[in-house]
PDB file of N, CA and C in Angstrom:
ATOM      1  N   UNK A   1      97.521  62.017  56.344  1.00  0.00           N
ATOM      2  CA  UNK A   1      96.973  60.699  56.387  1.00  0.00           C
ATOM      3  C   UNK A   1      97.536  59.900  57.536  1.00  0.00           C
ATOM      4  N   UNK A   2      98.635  60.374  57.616  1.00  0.00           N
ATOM      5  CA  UNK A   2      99.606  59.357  59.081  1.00  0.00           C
ATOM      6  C   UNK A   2      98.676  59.343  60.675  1.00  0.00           C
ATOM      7  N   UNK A   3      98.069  60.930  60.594  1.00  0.00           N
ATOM      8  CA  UNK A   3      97.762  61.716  61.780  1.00  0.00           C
ATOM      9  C   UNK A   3      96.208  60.539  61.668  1.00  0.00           C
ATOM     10  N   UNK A   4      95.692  60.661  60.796  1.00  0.00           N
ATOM     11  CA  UNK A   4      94.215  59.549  60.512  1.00  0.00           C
ATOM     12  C   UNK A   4      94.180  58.575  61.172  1.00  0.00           C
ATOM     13  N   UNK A   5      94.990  57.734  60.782  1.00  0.00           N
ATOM     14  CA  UNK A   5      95.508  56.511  60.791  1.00  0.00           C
ATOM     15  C   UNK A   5      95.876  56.297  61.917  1.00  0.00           C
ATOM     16  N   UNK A   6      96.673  56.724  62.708  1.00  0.00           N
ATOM     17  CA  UNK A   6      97.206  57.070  64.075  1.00  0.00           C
ATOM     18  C   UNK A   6      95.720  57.267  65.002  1.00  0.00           C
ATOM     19  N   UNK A   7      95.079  58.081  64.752  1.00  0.00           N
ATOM     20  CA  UNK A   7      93.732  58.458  65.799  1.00  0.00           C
ATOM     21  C   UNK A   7      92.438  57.317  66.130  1.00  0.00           C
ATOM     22  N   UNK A   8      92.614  56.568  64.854  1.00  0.00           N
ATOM     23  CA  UNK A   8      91.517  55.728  64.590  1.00  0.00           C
ATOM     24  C   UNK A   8      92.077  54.509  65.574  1.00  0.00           C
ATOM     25  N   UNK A   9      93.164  53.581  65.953  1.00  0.00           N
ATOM     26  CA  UNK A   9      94.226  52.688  66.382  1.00  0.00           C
ATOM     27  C   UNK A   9      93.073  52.810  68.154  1.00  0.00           C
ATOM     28  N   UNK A  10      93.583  54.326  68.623  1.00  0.00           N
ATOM     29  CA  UNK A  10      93.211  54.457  70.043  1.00  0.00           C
ATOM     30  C   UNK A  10      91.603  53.680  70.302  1.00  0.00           C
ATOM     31  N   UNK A  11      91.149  54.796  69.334  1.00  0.00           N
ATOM     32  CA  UNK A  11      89.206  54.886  69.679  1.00  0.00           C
ATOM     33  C   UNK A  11      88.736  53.229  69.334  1.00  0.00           C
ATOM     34  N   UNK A  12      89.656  52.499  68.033  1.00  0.00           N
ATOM     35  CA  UNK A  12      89.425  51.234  68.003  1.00  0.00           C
ATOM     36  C   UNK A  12      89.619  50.708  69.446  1.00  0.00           C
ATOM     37  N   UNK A  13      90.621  50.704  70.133  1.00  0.00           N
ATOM     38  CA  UNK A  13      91.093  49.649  71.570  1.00  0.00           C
ATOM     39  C   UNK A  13      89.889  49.952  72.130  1.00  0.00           C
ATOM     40  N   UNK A  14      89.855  51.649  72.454  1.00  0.00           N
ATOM     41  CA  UNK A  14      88.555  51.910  73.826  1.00  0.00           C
ATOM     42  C   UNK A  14      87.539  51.101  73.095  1.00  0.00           C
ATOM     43  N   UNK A  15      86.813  51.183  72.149  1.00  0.00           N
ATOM     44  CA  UNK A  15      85.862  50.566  72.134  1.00  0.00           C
ATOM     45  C   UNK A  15      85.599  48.580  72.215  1.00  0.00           C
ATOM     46  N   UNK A  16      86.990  48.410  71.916  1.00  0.00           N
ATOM     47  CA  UNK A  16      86.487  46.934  72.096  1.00  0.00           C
ATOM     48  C   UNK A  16      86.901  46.800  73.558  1.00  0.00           C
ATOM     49  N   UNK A  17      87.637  47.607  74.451  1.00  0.00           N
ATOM     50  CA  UNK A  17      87.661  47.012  75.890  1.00  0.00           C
ATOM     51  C   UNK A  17      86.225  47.486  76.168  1.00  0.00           C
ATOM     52  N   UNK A  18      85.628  48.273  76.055  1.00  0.00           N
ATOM     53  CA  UNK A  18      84.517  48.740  76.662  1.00  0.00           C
ATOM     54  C   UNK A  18      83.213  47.666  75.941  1.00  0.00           C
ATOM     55  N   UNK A  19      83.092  46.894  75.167  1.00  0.00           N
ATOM     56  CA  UNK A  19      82.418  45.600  74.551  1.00  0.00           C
ATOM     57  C   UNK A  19      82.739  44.516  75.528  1.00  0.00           C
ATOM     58  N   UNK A  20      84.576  44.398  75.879  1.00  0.00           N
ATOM     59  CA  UNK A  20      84.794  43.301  76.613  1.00  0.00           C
ATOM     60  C   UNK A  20      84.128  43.620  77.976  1.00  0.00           C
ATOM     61  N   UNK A  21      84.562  44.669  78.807  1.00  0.00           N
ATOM     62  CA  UNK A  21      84.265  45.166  79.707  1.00  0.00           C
ATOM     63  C   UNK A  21      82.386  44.715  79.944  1.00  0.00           C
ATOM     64  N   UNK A  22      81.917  44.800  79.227  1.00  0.00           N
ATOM     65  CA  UNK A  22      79.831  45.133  79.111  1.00  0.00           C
ATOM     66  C   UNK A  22      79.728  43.672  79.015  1.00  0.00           C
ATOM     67  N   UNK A  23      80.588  42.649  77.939  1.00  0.00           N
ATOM     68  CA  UNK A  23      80.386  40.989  77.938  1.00  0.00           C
ATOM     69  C   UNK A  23      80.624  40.248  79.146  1.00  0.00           C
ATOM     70  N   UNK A  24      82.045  40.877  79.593  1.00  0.00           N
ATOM     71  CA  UNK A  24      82.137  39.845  81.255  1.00  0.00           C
ATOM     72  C   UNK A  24      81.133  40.591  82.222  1.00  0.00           C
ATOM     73  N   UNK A  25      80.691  41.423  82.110  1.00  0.00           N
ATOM     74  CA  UNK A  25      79.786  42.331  83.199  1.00  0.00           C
ATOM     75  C   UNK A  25      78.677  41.242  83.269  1.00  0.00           C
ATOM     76  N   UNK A  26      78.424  41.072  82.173  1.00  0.00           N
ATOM     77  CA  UNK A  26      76.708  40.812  81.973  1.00  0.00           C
ATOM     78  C   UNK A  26      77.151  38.877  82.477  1.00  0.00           C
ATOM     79  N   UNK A  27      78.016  38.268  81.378  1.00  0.00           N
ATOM     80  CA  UNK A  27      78.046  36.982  81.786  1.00  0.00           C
ATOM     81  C   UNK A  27      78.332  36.998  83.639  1.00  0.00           C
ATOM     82  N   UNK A  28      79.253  37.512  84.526  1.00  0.00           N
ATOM     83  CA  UNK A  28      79.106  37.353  85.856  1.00  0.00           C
ATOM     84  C   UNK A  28      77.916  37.753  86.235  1.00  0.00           C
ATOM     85  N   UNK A  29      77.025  38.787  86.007  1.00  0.00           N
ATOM     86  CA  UNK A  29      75.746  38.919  86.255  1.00  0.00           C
ATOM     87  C   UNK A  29      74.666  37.426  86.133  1.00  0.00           C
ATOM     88  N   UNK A  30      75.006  37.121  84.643  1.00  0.00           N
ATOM     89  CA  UNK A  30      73.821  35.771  84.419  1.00  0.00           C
ATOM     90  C   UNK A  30      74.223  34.620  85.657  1.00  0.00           C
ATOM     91  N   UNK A  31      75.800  34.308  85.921  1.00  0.00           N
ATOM     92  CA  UNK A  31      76.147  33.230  86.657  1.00  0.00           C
ATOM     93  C   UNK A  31      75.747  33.519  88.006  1.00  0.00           C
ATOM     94  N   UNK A  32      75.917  35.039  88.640  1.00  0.00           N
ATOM     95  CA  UNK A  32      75.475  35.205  90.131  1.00  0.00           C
ATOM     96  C   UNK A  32      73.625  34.506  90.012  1.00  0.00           C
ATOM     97  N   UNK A  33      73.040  35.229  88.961  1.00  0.00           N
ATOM     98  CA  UNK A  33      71.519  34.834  89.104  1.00  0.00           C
ATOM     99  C   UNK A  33      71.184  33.669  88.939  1.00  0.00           C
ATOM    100  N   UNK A  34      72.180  32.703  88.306  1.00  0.00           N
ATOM    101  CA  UNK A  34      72.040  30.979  87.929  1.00  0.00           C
ATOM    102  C   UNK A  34      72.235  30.646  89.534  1.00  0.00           C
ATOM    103  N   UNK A  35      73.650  30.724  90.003  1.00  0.00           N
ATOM    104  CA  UNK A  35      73.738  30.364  91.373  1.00  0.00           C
ATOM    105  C   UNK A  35      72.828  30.663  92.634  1.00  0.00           C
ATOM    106  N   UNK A  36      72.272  32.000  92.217  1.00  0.00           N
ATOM    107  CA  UNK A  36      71.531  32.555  93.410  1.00  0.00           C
ATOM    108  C   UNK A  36      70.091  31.522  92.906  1.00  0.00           C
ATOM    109  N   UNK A  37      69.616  31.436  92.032  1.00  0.00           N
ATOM    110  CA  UNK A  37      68.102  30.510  91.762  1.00  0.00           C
ATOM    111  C   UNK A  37      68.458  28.827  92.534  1.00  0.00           C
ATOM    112  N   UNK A  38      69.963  28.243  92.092  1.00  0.00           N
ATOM    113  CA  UNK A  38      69.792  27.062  92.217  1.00  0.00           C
ATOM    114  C   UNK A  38      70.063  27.094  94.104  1.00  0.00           C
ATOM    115  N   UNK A  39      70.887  28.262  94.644  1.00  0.00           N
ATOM    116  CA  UNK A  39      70.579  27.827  95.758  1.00  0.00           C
ATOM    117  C   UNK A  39      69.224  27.768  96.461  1.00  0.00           C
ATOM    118  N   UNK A  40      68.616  28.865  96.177  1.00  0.00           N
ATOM    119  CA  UNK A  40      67.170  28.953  96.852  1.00  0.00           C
ATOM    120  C   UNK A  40      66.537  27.627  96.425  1.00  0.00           C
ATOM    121  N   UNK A  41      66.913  27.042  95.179  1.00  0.00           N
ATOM    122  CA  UNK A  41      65.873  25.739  94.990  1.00  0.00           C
ATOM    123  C   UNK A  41      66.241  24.362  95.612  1.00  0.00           C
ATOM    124  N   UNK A  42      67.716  24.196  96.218  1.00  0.00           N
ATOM    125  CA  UNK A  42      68.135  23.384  97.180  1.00  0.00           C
ATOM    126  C   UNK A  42      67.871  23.859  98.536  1.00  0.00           C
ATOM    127  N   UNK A  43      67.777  25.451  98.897  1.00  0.00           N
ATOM    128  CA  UNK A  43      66.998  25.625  99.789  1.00  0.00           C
ATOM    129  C   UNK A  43      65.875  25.025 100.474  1.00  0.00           C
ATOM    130  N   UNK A  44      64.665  25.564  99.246  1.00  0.00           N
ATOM    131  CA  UNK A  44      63.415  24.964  99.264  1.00  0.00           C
ATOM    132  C   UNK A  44      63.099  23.565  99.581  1.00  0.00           C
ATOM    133  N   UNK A  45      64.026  22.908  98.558  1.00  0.00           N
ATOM    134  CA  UNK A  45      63.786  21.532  98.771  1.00  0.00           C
ATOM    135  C   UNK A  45      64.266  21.173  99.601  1.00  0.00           C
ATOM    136  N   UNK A  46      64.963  21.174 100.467  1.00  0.00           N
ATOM    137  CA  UNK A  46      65.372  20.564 102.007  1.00  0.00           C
ATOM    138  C   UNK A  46      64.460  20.952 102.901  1.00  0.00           C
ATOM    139  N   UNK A  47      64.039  21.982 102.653  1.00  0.00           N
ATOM    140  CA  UNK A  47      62.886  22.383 103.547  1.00  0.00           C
ATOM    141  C   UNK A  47      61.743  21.009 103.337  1.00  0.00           C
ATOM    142  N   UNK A  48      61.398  21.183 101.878  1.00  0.00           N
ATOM    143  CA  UNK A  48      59.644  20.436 102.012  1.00  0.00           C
ATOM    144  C   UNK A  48      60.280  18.722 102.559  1.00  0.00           C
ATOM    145  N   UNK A  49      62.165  18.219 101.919  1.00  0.00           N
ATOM    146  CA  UNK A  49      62.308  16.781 102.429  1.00  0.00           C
ATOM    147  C   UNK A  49      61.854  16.719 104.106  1.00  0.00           C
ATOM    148  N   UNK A  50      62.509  18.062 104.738  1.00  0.00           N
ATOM    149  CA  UNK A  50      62.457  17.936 106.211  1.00  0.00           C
ATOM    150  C   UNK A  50      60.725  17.731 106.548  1.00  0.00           C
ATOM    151  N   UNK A  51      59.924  18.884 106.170  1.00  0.00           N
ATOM    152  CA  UNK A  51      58.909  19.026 106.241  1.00  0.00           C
ATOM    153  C   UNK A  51      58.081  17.327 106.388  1.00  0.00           C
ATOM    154  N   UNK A  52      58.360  16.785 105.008  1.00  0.00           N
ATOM    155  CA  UNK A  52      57.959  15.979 104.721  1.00  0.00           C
ATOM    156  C   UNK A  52      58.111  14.649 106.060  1.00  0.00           C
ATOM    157  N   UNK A  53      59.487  14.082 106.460  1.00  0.00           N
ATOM    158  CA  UNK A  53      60.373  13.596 107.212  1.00  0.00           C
ATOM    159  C   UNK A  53      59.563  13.306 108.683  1.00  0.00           C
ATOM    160  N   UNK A  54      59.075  15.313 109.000  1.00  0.00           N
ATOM    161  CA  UNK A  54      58.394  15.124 110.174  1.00  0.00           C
ATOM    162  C   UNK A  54      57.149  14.827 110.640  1.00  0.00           C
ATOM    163  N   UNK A  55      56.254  14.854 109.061  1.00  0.00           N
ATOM    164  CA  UNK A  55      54.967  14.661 108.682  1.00  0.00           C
ATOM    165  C   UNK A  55      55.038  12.758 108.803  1.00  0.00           C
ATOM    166  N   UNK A  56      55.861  12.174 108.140  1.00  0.00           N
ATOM    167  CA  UNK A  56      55.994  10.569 108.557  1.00  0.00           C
ATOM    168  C   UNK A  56      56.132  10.472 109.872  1.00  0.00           C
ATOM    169  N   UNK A  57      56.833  11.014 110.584  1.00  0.00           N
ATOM    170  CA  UNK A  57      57.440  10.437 112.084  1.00  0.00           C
ATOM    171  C   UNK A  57      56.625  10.854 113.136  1.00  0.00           C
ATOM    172  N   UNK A  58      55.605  11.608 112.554  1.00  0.00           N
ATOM    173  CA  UNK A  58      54.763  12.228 113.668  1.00  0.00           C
ATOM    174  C   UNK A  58      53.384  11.532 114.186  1.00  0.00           C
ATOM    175  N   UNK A  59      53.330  10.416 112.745  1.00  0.00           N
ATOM    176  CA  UNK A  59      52.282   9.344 112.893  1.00  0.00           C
ATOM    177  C   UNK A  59      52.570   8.488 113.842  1.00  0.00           C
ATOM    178  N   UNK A  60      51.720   8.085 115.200  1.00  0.00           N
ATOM    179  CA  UNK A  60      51.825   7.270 116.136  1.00  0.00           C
ATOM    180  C   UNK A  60      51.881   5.837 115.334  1.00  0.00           C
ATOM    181  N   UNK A  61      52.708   4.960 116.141  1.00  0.00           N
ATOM    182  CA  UNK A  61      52.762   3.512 115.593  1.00  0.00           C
ATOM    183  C   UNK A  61      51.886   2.861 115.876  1.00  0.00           C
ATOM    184  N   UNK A  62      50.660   3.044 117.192  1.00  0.00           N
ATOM    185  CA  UNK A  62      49.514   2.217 117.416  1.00  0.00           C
ATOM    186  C   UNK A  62      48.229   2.426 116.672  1.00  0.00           C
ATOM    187  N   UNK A  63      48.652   3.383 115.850  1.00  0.00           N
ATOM    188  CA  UNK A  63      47.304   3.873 115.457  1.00  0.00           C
ATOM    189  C   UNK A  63      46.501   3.146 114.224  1.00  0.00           C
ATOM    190  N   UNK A  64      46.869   2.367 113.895  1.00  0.00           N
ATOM    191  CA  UNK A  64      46.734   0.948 113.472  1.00  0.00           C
ATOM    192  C   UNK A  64      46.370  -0.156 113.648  1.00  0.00           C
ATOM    193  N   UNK A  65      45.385  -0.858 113.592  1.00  0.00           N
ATOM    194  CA  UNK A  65      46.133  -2.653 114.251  1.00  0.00           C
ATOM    195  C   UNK A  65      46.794  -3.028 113.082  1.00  0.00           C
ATOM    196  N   UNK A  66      47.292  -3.747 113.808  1.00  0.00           N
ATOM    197  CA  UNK A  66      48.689  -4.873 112.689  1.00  0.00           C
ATOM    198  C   UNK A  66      47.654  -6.102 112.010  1.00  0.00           C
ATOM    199  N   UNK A  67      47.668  -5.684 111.071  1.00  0.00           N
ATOM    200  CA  UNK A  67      46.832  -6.821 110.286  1.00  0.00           C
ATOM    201  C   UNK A  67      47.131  -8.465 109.889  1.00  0.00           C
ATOM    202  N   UNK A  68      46.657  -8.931 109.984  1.00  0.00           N
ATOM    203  CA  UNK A  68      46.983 -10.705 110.094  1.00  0.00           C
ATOM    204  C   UNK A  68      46.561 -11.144 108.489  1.00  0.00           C
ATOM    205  N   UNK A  69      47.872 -11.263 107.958  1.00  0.00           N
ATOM    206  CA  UNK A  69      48.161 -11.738 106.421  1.00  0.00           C
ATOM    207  C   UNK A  69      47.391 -13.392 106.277  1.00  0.00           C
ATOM    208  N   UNK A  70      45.976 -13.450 105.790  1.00  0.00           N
ATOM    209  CA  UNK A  70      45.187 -14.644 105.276  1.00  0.00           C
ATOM    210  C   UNK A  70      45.789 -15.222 104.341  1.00  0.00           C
ATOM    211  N   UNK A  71      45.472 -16.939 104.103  1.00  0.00           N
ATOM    212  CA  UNK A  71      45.457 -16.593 102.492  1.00  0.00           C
ATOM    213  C   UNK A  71      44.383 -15.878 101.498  1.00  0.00           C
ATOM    214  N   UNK A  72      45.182 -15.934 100.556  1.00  0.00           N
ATOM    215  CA  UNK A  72      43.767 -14.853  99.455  1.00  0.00           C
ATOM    216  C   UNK A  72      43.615 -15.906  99.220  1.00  0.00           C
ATOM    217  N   UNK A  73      41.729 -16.234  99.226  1.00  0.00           N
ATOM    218  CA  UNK A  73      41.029 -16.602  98.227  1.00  0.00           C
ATOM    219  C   UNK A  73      40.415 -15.963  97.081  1.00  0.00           C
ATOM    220  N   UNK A  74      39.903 -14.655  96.853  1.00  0.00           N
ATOM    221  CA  UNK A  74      40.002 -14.168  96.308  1.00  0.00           C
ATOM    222  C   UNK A  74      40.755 -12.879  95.561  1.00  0.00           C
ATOM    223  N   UNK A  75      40.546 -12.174  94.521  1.00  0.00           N
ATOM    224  CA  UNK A  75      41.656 -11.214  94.361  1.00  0.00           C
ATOM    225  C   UNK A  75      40.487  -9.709  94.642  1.00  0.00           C
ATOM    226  N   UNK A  76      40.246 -10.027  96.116  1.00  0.00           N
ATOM    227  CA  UNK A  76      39.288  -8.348  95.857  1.00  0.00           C
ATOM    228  C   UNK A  76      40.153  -7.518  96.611  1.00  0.00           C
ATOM    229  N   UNK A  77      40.214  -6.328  96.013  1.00  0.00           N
ATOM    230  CA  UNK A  77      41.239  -4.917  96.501  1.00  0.00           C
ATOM    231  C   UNK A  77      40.740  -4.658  98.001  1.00  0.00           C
ATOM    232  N   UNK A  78      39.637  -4.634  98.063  1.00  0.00           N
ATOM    233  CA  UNK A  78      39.245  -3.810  99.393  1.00  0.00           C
ATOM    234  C   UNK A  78      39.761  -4.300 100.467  1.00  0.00           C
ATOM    235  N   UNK A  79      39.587  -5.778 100.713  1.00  0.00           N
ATOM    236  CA  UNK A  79      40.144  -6.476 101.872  1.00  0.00           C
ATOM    237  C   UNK A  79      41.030  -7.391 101.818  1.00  0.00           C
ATOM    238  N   UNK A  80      41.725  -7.550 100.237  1.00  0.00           N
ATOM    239  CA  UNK A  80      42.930  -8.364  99.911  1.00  0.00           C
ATOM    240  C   UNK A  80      42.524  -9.930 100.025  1.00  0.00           C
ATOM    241  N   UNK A  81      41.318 -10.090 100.332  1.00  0.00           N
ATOM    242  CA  UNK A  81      40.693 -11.799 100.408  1.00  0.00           C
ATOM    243  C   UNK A  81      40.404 -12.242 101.873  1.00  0.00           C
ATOM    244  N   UNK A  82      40.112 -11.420 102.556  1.00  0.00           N
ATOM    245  CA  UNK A  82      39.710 -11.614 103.606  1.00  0.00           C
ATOM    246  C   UNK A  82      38.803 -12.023 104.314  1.00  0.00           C
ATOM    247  N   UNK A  83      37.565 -11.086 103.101  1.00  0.00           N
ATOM    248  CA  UNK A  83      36.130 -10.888 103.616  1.00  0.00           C
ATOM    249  C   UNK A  83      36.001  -9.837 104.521  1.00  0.00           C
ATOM    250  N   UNK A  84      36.966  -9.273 105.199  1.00  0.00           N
ATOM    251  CA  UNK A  84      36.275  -8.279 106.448  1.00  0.00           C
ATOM    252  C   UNK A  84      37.568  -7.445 106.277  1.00  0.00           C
ATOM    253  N   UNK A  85      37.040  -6.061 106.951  1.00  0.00           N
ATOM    254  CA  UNK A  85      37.666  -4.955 106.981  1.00  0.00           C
ATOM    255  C   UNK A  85      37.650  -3.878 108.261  1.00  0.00           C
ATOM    256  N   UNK A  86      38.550  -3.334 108.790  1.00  0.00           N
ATOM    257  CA  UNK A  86      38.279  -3.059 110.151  1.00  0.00           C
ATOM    258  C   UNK A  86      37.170  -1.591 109.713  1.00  0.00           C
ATOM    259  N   UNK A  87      37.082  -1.455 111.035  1.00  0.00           N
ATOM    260  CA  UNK A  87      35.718  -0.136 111.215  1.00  0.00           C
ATOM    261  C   UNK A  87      36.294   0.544 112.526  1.00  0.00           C
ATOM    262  N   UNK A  88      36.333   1.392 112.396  1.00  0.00           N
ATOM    263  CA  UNK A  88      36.933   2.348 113.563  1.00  0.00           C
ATOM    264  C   UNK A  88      35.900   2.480 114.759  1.00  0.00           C
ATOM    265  N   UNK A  89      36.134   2.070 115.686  1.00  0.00           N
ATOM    266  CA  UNK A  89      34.649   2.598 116.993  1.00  0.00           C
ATOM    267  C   UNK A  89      35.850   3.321 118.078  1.00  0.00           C
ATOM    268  N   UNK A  90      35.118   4.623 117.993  1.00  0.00           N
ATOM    269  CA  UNK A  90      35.730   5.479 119.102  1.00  0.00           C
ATOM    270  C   UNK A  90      36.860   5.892 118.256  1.00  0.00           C
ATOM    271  N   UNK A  91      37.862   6.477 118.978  1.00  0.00           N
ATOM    272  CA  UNK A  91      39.705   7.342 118.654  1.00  0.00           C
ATOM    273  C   UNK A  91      40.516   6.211 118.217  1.00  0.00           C
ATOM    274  N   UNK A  92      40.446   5.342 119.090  1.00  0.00           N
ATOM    275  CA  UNK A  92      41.962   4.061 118.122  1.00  0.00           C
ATOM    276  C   UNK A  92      41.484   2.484 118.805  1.00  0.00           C
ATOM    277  N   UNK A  93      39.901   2.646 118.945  1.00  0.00           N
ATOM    278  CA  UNK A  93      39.180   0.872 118.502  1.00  0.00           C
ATOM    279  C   UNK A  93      38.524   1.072 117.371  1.00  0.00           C
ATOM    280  N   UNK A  94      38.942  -0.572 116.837  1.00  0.00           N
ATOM    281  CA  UNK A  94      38.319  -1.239 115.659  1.00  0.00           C
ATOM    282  C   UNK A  94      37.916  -2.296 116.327  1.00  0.00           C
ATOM    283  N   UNK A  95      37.023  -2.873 114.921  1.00  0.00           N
ATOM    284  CA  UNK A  95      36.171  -3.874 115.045  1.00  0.00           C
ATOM    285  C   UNK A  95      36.564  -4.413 113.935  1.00  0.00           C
ATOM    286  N   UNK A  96      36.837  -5.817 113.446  1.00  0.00           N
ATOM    287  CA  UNK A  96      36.204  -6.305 111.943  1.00  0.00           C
ATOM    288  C   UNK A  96      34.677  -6.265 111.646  1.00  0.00           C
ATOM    289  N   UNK A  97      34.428  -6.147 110.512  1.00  0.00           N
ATOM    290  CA  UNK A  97      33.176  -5.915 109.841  1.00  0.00           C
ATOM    291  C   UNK A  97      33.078  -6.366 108.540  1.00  0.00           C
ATOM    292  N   UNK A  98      32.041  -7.314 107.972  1.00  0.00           N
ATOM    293  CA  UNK A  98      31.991  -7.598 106.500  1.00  0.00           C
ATOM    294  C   UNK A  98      32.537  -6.977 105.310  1.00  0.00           C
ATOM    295  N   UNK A  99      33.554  -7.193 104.413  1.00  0.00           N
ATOM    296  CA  UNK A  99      33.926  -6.479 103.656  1.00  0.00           C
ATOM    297  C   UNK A  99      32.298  -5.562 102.617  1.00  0.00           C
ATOM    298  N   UNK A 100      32.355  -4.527 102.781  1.00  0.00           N
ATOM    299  CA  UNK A 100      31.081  -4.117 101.762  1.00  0.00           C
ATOM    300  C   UNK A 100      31.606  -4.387 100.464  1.00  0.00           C
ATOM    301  N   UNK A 101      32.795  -4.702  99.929  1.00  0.00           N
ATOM    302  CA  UNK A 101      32.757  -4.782  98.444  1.00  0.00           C
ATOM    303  C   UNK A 101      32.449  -6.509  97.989  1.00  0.00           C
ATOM    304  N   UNK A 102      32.851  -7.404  98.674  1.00  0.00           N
ATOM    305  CA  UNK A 102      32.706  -8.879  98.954  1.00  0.00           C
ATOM    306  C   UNK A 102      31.291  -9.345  99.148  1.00  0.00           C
ATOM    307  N   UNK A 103      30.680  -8.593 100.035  1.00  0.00           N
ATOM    308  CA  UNK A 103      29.878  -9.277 100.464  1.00  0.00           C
ATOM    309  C   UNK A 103      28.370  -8.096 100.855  1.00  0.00           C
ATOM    310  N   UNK A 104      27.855  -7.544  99.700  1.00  0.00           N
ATOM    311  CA  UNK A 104      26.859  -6.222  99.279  1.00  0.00           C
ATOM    312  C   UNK A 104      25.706  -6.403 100.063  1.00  0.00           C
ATOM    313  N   UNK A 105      25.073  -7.954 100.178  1.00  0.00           N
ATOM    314  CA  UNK A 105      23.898  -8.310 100.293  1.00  0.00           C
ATOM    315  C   UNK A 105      24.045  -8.381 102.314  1.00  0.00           C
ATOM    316  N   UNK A 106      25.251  -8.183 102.666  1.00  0.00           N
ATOM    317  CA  UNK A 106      24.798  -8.035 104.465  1.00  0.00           C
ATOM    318  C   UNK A 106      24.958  -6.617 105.121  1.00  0.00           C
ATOM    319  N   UNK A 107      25.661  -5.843 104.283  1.00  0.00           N
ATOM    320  CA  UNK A 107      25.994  -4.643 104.002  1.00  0.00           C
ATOM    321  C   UNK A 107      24.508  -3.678 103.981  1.00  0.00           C
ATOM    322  N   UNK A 108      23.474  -4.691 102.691  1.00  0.00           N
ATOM    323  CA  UNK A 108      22.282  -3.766 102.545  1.00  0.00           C
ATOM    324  C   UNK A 108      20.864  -4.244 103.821  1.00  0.00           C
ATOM    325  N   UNK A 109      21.344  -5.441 104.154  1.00  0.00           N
ATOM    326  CA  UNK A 109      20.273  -6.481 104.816  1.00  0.00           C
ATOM    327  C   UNK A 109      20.009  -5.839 106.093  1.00  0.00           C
TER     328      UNK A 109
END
């Protein structure tokens, strides 16, 4: 019975180092693949901020006119109370032109 008792002691250790051994395996495995996802996704996203960054700055500043703040008389969205709204003629001239949401009947006339 001593000799039993004695044999069983060993095969117990191997097997729980070889449990410990397979648990830290796998947990450093899950943490490399946590780290490796979150870098690629700070990757990514610096990419589309940059992306984004050069997509703003690439818009010319004239390509606009600078609009002349009225008072509102009314509260209409289209032209903020203006009555008129620019119209593009040619690459980068405008014109003012009757607001069409304000004013339907010169729009159709």
């Amino acid at each position: 019975m001593a000799q039993a008792t004695g044999s069983v002691a060993p095969t117990i250790m191997h097997i729980a180092a070889e449990v410990l051994t397979i648990v830290t395996l796998t947990a450093v495995a899950a943490l490399a693949a946590i780290l490796v996802t979150w870098a690629a996704a700070r990757i990514v996203r610096r990419r589309r901020l940059a992306h984004r960054q050069a997509k703003l700055h690439a818009v010319k500043s004239d390509a606009r006119p600078h609009a002349v703040q009225a008072p509102r008389t009314h509260g209409c969205r289209a032209c903020g109370g203006t009555g008129t709204g620019p119209r593009v003629i040619g690459g980068r001239s405008y014109q003012d032109q009757p607001c069409p949401a304000c004013q339907p009947a010169h729009r159709a006339g």
